[in-house]
PDB file of N, CA and C in Angstrom:
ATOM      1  N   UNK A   1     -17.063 119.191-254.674  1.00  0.00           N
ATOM      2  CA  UNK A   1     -17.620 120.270-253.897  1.00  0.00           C
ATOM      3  C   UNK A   1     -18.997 119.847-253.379  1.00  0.00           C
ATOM      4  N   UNK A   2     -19.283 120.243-252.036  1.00  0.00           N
ATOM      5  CA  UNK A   2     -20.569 120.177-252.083  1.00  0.00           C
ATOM      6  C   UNK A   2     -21.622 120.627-252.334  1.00  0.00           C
ATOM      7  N   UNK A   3     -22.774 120.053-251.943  1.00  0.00           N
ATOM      8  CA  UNK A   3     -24.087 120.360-252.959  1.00  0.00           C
ATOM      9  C   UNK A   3     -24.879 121.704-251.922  1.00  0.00           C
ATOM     10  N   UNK A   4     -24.995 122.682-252.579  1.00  0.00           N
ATOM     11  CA  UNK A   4     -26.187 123.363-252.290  1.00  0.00           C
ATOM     12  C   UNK A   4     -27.326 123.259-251.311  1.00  0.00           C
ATOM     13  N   UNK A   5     -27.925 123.361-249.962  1.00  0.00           N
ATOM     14  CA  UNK A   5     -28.424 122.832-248.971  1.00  0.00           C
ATOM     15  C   UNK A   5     -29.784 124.342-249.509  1.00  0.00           C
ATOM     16  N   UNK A   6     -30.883 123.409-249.660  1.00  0.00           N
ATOM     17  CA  UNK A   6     -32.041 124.870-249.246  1.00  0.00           C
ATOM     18  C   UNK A   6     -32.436 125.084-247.916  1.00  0.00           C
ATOM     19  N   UNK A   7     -32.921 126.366-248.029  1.00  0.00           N
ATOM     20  CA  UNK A   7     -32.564 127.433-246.783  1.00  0.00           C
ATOM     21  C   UNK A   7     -33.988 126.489-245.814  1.00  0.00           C
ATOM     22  N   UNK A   8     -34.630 125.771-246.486  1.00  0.00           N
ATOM     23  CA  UNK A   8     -35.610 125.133-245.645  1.00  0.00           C
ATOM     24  C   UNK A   8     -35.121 124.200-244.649  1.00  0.00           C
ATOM     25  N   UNK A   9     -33.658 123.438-245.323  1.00  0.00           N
ATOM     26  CA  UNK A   9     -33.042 122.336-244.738  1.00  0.00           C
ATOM     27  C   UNK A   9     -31.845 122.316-243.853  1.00  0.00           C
ATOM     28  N   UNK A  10     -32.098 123.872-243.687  1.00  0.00           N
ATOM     29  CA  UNK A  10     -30.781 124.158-242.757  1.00  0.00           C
ATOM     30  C   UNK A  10     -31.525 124.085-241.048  1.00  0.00           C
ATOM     31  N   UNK A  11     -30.658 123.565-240.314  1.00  0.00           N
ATOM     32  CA  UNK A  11     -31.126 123.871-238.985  1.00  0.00           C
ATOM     33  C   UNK A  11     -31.282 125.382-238.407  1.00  0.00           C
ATOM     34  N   UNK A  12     -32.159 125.443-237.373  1.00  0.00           N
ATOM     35  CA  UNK A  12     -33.002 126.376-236.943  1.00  0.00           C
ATOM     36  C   UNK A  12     -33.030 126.330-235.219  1.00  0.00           C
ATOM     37  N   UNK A  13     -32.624 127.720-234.766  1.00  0.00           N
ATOM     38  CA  UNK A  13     -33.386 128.226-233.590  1.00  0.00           C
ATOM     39  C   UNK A  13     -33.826 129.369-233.347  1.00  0.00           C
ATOM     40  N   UNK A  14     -34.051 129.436-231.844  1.00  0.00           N
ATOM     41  CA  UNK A  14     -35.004 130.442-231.346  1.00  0.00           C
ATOM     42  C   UNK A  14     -33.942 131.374-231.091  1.00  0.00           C
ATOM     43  N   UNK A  15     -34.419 132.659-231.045  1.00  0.00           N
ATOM     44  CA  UNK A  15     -33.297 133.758-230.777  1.00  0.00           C
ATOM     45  C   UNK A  15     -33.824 134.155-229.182  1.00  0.00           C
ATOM     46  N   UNK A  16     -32.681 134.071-228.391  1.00  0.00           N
ATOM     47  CA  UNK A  16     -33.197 134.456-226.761  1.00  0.00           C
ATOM     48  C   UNK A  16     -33.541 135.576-226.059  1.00  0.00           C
ATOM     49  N   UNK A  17     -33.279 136.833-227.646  1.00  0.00           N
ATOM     50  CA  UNK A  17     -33.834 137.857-226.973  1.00  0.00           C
ATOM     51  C   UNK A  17     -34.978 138.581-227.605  1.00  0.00           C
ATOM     52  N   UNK A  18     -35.277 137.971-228.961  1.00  0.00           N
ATOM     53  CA  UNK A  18     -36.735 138.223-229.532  1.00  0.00           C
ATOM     54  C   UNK A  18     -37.389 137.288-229.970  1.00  0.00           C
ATOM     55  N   UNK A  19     -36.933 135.933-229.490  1.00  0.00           N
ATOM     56  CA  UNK A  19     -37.872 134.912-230.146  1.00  0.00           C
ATOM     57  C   UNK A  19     -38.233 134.810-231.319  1.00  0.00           C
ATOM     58  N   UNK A  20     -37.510 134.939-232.263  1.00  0.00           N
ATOM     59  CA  UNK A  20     -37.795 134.774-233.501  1.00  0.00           C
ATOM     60  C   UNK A  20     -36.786 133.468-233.971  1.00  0.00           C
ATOM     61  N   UNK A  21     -37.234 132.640-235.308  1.00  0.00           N
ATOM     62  CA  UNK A  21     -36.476 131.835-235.200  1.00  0.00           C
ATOM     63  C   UNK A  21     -34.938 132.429-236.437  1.00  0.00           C
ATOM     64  N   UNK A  22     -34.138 131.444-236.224  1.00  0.00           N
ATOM     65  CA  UNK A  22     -33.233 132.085-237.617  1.00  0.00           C
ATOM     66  C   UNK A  22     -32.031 130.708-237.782  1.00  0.00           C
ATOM     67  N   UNK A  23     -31.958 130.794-239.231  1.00  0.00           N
ATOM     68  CA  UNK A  23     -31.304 129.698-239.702  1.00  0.00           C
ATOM     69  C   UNK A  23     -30.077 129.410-239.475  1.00  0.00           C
ATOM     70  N   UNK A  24     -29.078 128.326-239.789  1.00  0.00           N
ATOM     71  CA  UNK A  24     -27.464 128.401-239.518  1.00  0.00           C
ATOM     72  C   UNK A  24     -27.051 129.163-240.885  1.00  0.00           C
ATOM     73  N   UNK A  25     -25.899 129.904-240.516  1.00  0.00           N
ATOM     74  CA  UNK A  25     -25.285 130.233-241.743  1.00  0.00           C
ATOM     75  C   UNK A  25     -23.826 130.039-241.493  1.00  0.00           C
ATOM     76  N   UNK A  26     -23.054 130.025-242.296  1.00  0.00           N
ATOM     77  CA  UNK A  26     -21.532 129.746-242.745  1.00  0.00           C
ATOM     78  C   UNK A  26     -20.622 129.761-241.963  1.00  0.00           C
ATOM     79  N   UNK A  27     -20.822 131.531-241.482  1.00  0.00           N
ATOM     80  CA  UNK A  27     -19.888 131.810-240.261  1.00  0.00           C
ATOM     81  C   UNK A  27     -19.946 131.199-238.858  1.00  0.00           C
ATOM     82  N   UNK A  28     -21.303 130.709-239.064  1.00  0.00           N
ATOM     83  CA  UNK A  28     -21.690 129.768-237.632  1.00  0.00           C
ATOM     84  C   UNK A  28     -21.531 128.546-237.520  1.00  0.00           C
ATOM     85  N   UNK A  29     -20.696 127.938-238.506  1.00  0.00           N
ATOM     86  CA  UNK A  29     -20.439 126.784-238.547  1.00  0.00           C
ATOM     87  C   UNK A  29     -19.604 126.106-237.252  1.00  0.00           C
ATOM     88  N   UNK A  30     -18.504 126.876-236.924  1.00  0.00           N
ATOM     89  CA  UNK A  30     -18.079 126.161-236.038  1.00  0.00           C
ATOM     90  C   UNK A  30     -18.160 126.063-234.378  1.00  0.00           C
ATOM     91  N   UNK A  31     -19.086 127.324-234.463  1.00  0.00           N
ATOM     92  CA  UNK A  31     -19.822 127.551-232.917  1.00  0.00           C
ATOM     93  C   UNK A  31     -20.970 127.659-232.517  1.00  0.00           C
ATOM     94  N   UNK A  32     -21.720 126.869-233.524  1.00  0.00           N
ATOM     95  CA  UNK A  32     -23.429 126.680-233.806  1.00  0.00           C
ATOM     96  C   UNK A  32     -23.545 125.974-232.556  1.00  0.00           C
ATOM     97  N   UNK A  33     -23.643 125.448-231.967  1.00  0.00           N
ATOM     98  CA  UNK A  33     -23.591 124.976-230.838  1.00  0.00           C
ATOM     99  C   UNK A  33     -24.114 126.439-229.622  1.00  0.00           C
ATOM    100  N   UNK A  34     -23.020 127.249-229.635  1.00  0.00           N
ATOM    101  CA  UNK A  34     -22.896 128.398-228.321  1.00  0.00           C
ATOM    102  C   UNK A  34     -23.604 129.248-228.970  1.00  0.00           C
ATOM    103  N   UNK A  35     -24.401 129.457-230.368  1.00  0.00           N
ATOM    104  CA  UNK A  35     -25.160 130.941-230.946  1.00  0.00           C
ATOM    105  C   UNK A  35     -26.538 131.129-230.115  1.00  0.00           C
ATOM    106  N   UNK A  36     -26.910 131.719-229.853  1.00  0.00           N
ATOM    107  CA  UNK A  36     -27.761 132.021-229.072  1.00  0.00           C
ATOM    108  C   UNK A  36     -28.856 133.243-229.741  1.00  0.00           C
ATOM    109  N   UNK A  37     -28.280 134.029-230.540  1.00  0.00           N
ATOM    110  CA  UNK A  37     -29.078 135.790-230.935  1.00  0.00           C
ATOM    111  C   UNK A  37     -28.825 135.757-232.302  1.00  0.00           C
ATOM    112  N   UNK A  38     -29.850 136.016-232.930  1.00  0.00           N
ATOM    113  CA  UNK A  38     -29.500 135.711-234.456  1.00  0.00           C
ATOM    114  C   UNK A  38     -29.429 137.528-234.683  1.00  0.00           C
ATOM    115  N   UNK A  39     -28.526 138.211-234.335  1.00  0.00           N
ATOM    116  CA  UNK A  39     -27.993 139.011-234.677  1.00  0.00           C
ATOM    117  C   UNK A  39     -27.270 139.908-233.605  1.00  0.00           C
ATOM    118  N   UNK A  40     -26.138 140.883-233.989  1.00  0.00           N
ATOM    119  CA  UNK A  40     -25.824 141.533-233.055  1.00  0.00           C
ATOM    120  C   UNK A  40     -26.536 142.910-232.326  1.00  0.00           C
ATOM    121  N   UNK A  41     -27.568 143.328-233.024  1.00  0.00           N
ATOM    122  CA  UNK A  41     -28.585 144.096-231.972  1.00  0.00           C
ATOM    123  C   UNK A  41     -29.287 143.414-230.855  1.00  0.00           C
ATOM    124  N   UNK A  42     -29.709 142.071-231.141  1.00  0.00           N
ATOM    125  CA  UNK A  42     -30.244 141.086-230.072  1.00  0.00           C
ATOM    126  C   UNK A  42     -29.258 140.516-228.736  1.00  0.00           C
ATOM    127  N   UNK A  43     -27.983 140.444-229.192  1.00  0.00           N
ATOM    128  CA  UNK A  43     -26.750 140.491-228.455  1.00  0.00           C
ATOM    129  C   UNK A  43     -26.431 141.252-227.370  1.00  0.00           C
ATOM    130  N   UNK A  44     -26.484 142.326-228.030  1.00  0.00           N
ATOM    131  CA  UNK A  44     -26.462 143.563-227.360  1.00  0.00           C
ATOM    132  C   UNK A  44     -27.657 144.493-226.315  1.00  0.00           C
ATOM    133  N   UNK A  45     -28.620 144.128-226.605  1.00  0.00           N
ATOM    134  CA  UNK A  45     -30.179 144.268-226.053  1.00  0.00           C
ATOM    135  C   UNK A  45     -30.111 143.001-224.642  1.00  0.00           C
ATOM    136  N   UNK A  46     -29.813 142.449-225.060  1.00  0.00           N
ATOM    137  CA  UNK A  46     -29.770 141.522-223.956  1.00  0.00           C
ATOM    138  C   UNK A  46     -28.586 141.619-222.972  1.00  0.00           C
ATOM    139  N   UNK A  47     -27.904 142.226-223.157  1.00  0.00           N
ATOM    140  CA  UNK A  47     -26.385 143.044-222.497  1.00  0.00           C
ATOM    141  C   UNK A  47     -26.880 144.081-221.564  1.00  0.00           C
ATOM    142  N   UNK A  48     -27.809 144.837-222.442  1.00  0.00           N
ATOM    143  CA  UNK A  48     -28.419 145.685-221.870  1.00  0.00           C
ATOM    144  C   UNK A  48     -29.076 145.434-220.973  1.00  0.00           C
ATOM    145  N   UNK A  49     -29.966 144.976-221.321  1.00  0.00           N
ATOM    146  CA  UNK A  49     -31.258 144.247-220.244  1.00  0.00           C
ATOM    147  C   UNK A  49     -30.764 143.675-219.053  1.00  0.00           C
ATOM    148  N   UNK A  50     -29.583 143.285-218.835  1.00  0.00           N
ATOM    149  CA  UNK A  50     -29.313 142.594-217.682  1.00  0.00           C
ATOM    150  C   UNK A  50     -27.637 143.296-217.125  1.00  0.00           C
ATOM    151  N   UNK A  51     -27.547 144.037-216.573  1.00  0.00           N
ATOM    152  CA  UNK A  51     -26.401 144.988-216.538  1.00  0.00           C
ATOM    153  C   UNK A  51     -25.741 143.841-215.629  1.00  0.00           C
ATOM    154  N   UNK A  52     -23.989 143.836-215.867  1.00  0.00           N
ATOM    155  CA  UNK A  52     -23.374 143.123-215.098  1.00  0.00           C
ATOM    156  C   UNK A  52     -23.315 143.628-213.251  1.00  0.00           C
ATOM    157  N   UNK A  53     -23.321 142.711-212.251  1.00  0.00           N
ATOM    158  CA  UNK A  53     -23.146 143.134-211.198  1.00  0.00           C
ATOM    159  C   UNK A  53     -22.279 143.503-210.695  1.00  0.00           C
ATOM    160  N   UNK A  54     -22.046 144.138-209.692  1.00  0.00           N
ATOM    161  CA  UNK A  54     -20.557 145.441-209.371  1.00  0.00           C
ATOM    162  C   UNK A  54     -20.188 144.318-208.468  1.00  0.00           C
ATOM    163  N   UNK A  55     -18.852 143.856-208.183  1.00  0.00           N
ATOM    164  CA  UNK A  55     -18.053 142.795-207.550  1.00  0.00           C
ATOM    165  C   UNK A  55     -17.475 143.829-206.537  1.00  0.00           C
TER     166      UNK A  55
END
């Protein structure tokens, strides 16, 4: 099994809709790449903020 990673040594970014930073976790393993909002209120705020355009 593997070893235990501290939360210092995990990779890190910026969140794009409050700038805060936030760590990888588990569930983000396989689309850490495309995460962008370290949560779903920030997700959603930014949904907001930019309303889709009427086609």
């Amino acid at each position: 099994m593997a070893r235990m990673r501290k939360k210092a040594d995990l990779p890190t970014k910026i969140c794009a809709t409050c700038g805060k930073p936030f760590a990888w976790r588990k569930k983000w393993e396989r689309v850490w790449d495309e995460v962008r909002y370290c949560s779903d209120r920030c997700r959603a705020e930014a949904k907001r903020a930019r309303p889709q355009a009427a086609s």
